[in-house]
C-alpha atoms as a PDB file:
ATOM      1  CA  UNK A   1     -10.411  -4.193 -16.496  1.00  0.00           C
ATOM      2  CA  UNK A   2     -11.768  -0.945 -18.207  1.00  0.00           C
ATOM      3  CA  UNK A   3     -10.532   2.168 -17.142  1.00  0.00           C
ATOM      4  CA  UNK A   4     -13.556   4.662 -16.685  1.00  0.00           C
ATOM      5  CA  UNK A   5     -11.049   7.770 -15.566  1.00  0.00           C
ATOM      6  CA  UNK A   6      -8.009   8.935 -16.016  1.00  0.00           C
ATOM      7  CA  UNK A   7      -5.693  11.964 -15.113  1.00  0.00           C
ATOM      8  CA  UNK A   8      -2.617  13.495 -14.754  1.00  0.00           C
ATOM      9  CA  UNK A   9      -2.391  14.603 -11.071  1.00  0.00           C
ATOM     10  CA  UNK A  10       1.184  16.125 -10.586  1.00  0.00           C
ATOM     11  CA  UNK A  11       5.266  15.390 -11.405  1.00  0.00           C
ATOM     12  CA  UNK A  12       8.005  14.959  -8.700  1.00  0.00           C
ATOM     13  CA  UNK A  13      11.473  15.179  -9.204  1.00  0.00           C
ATOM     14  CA  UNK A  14      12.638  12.871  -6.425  1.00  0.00           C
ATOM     15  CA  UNK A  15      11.088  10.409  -4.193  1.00  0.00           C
ATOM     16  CA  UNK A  16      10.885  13.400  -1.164  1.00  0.00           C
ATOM     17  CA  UNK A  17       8.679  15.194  -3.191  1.00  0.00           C
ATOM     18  CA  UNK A  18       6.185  12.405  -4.133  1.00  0.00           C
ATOM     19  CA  UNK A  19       2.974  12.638  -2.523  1.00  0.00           C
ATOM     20  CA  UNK A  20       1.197  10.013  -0.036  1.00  0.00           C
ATOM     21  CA  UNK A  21      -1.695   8.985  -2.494  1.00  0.00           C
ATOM     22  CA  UNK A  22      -2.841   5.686  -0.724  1.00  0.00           C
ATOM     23  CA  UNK A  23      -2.882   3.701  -3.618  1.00  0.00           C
ATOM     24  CA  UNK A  24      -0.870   1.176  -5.183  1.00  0.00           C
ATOM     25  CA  UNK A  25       1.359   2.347  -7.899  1.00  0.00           C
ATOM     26  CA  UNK A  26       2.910   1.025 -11.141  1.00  0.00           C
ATOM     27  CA  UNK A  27       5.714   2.224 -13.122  1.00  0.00           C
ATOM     28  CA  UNK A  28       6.476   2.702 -16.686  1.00  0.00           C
ATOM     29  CA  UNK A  29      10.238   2.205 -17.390  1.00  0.00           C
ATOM     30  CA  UNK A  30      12.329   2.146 -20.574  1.00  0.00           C
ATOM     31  CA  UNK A  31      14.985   4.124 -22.714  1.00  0.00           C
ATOM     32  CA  UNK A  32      13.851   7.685 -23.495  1.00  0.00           C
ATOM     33  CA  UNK A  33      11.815   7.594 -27.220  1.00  0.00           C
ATOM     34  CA  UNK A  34      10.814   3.870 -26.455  1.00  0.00           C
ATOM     35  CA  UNK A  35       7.026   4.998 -26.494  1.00  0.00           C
ATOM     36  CA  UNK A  36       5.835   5.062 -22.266  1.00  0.00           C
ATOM     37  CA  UNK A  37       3.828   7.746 -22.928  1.00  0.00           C
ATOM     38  CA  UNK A  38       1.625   6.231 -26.245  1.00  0.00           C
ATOM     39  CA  UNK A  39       1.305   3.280 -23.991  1.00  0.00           C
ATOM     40  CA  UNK A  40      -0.269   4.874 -21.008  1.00  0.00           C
ATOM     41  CA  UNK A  41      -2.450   6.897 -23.817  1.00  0.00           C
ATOM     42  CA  UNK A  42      -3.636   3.817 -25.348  1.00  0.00           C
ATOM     43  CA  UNK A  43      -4.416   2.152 -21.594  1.00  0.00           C
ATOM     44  CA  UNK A  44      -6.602   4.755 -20.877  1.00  0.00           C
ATOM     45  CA  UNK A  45      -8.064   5.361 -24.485  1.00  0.00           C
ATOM     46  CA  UNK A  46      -7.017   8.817 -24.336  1.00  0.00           C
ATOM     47  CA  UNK A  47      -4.736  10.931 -26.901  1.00  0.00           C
ATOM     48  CA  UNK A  48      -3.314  13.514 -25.090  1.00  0.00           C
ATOM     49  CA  UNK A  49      -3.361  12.428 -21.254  1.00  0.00           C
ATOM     50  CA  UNK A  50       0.640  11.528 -21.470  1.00  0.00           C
ATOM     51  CA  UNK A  51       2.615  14.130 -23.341  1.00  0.00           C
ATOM     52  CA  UNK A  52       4.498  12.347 -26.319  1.00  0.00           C
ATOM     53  CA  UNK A  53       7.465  13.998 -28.221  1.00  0.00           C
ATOM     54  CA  UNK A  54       9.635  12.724 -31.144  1.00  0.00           C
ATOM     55  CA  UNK A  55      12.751  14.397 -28.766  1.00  0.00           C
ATOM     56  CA  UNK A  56      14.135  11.757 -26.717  1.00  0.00           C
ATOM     57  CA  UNK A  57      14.652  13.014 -22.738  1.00  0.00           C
ATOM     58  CA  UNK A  58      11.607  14.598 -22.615  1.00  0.00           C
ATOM     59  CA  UNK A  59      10.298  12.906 -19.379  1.00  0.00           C
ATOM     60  CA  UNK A  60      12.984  14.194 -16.552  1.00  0.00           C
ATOM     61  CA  UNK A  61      10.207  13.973 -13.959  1.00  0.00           C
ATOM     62  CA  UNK A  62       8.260  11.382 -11.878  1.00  0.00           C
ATOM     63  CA  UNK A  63       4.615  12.021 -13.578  1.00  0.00           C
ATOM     64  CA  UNK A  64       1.517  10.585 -11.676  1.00  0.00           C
ATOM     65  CA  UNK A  65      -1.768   9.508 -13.353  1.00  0.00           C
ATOM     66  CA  UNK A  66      -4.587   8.282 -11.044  1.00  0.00           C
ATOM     67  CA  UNK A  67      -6.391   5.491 -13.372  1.00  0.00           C
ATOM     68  CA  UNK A  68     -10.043   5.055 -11.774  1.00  0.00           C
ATOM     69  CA  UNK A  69      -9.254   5.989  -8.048  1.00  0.00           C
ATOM     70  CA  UNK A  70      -7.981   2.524  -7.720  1.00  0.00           C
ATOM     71  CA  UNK A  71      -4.426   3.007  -8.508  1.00  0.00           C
ATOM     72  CA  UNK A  72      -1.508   5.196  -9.918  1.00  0.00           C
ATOM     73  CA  UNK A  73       0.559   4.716 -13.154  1.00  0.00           C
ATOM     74  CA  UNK A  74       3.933   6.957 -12.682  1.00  0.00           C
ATOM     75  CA  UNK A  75       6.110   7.599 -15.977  1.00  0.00           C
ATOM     76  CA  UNK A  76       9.418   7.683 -15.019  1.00  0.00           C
ATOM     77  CA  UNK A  77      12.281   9.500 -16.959  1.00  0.00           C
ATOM     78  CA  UNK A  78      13.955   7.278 -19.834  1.00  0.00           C
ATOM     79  CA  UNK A  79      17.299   6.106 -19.698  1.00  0.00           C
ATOM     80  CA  UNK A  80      19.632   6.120 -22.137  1.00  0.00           C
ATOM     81  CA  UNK A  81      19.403   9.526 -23.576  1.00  0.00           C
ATOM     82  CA  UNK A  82      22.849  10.436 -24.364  1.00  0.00           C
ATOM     83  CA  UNK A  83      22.269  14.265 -24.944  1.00  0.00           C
ATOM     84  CA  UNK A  84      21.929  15.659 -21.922  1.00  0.00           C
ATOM     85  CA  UNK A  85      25.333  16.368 -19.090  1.00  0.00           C
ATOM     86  CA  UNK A  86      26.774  13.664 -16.930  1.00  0.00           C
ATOM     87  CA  UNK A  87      25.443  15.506 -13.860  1.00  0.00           C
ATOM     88  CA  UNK A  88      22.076  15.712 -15.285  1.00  0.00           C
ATOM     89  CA  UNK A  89      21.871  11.676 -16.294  1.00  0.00           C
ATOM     90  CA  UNK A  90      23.468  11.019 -12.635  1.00  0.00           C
ATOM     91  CA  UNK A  91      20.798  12.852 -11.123  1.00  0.00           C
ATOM     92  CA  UNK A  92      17.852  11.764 -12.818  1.00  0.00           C
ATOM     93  CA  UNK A  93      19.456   7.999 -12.219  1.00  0.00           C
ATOM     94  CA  UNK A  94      19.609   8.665  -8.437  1.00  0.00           C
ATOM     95  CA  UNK A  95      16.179   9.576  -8.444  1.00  0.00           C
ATOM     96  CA  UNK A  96      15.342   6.774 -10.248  1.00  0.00           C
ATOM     97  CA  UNK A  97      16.856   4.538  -7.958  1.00  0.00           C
ATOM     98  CA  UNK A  98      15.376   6.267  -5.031  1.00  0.00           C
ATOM     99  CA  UNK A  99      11.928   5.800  -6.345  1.00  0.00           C
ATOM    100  CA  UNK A 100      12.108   1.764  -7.420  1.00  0.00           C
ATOM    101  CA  UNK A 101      14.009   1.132  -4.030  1.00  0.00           C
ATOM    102  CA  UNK A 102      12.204   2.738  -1.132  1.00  0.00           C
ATOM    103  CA  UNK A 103       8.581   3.798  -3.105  1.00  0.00           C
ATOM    104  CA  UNK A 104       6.562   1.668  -0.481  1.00  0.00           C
ATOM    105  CA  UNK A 105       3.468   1.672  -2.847  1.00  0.00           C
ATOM    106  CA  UNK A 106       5.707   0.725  -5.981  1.00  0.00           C
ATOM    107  CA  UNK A 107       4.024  -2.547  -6.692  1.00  0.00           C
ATOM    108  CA  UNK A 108       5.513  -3.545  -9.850  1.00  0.00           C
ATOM    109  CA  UNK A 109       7.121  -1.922 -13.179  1.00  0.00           C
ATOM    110  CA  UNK A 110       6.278  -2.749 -16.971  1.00  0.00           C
ATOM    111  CA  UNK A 111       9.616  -2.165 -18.655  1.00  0.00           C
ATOM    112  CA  UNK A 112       9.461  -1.070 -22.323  1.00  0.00           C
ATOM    113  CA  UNK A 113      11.419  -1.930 -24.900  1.00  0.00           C
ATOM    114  CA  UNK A 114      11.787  -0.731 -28.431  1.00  0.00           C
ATOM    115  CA  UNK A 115      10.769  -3.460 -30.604  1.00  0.00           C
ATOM    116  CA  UNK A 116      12.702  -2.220 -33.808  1.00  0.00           C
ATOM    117  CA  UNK A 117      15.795  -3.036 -32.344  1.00  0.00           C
ATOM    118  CA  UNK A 118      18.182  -5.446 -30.187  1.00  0.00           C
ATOM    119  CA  UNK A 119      17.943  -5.379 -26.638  1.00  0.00           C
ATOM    120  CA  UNK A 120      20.449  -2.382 -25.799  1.00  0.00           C
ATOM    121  CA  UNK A 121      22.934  -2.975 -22.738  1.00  0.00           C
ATOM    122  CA  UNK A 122      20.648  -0.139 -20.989  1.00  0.00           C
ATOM    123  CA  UNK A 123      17.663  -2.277 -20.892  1.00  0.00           C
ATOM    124  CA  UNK A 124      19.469  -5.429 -20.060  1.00  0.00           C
ATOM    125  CA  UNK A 125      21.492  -3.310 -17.141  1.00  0.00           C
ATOM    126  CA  UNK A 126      18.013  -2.113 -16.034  1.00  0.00           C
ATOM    127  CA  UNK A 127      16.818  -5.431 -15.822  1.00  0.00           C
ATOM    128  CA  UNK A 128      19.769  -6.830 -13.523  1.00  0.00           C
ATOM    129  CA  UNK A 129      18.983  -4.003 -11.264  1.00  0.00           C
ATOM    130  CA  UNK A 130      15.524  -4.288 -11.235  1.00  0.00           C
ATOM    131  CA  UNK A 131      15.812  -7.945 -10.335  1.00  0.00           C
ATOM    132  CA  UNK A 132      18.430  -7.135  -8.068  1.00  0.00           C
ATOM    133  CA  UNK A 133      15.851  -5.202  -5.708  1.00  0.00           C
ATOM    134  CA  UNK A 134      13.174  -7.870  -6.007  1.00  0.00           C
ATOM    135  CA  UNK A 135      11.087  -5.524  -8.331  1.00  0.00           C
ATOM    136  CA  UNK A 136       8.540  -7.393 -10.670  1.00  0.00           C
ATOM    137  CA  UNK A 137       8.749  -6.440 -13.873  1.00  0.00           C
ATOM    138  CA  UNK A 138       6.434  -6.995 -16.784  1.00  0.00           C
ATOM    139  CA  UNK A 139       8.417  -6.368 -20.128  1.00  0.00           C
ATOM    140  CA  UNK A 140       6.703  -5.297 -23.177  1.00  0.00           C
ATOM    141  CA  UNK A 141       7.754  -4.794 -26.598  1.00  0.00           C
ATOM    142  CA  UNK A 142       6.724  -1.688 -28.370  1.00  0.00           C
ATOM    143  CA  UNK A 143       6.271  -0.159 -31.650  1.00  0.00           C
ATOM    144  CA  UNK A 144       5.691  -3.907 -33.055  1.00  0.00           C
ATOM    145  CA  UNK A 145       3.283  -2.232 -35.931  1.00  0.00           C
ATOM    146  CA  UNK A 146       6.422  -0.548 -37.711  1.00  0.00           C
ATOM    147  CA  UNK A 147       7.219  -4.334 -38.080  1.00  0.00           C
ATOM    148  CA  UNK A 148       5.525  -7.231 -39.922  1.00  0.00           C
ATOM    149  CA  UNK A 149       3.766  -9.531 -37.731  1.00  0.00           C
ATOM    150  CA  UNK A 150       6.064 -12.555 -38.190  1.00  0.00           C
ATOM    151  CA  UNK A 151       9.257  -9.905 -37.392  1.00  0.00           C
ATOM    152  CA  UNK A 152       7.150  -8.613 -34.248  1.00  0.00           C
ATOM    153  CA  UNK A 153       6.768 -11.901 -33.496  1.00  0.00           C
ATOM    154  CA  UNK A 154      10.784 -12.915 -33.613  1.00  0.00           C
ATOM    155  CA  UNK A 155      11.778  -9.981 -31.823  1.00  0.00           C
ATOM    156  CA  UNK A 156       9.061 -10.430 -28.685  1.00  0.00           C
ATOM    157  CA  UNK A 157      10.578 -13.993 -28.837  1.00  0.00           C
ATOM    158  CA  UNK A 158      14.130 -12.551 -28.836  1.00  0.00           C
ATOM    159  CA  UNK A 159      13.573 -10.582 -26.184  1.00  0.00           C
ATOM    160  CA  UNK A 160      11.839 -12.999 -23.709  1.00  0.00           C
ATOM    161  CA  UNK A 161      14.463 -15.592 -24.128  1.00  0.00           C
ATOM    162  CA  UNK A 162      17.383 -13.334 -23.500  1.00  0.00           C
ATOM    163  CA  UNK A 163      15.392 -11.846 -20.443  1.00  0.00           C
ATOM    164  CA  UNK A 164      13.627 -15.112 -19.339  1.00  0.00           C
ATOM    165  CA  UNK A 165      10.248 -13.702 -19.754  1.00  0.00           C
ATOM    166  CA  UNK A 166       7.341 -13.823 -21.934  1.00  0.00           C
ATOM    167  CA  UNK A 167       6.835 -10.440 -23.823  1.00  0.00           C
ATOM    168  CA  UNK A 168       3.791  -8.340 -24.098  1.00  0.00           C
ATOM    169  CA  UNK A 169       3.375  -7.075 -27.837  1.00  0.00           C
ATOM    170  CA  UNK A 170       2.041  -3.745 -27.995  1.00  0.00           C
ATOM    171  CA  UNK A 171       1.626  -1.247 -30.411  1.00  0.00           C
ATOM    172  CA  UNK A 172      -0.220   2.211 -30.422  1.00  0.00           C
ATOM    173  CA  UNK A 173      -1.449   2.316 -33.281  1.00  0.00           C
ATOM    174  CA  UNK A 174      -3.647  -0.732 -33.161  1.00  0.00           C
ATOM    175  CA  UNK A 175      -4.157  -1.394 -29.779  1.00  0.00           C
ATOM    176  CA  UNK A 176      -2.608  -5.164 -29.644  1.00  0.00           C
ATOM    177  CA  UNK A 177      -1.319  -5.788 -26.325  1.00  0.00           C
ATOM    178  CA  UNK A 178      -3.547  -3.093 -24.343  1.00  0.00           C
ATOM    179  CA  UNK A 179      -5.985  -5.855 -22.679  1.00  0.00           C
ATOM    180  CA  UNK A 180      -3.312  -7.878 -21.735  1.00  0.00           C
ATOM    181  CA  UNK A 181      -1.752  -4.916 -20.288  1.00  0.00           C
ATOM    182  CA  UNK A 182      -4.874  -3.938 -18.558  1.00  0.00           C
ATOM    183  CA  UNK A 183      -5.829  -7.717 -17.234  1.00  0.00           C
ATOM    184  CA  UNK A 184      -1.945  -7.879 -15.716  1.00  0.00           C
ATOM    185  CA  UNK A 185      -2.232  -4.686 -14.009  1.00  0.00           C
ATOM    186  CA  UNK A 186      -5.600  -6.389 -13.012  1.00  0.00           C
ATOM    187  CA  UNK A 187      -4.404  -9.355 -11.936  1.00  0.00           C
ATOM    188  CA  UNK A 188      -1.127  -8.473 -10.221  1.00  0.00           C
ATOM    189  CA  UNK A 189      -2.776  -5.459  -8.069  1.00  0.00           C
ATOM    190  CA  UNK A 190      -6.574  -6.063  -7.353  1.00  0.00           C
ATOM    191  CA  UNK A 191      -7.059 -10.398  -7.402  1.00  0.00           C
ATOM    192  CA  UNK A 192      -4.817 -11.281  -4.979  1.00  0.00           C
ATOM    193  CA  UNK A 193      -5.424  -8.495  -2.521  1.00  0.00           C
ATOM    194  CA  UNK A 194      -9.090  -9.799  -1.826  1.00  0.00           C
END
């Protein structure tokens, strides 16, 4: 799949104010500073499309790309950022919740993880919940080139067998994992709806 256009079309801050686009959606999930927007930059070959920061909690909205009028990509806030209030991190989770439960054109969610590290107890708590709700998630594993290629290699393996999953690699910087990326979203949205 090659995506020929790509743009930012609005935010929403809970799943009332989401607009009716008529196209299937997928969602970008993962602690805050775990890289969702360089990996919606580098799936549409574009630098600036997705706003990155080096501050974690940056992302406290729903934000909506349309991808080649075909379907949407929504970056959803990060979890796990410890610096903001209790009343702020319960709101942003119920709206988080809200949107993966009742988004009718929610088709699936690639959850990021950090690479660099151990699975937190965030990503493994998102993971019961997503599978919970029946979601479909597609897990990828970020960052991998601030890591050799044998120690990218251990930790995608680390993290599919304590998830039961195989692992997307991906890292910005080189663009490994972006076709697969592209040919799931491919395959999961557009081959079997013929």
């Amino acid at each position: 799949m090659k995506i020929l256009t790509a743009e930012f079309v609005t935010s929403a801050d809970c799943l009332k104010t989401c607009p009716d686009f008529k196209l299937p959606e997928v969602a970008m999930i993962g602690r805050s500073n775990v890289g969702k927007s360089s990996f919606i930059n580098t799936l549409v070959n574009r630098k600036n499309l997705a706003r990155t920061s080096n501050t974690p909690g940056k992302t406290r909205l729903i934000n909506f790309y349309n991808l080649n009028n075909q379907f949407m990509i929504t970056d959803l806030p990060g979890y796990g950022y410890a610096k903001i209030s209790k009343a702020e991190q319960n709101k942003w989770k119920k709206s988080l919740e809200e949107y993966l439960i009742e988004r009718e054109p929610l088709k699936f969610v690639f959850q990021l993880i950090d690479a660099r590290h151990e699975i937190q107890a965030n990503d493994l708590q998102m993971r019961e919940w997503l599978e919970y709700y029946n979601m479909p998630v597609i897990t990828v594993a970020t960052k991998c080139d601030y890591l050799s290629r044998n120690q990218a290699a251990k930790s995608a393996a680390s993290i599919g067998k304590i998830l039961h999953t195989p692992v997307i690699m991906f890292s910005a910087k080189d663009k490994t994992g972006k076709e697969e990326a592209l040919n799931t979203i491919e395959e999961l949205l557009f081959k079997h709806s013929d």
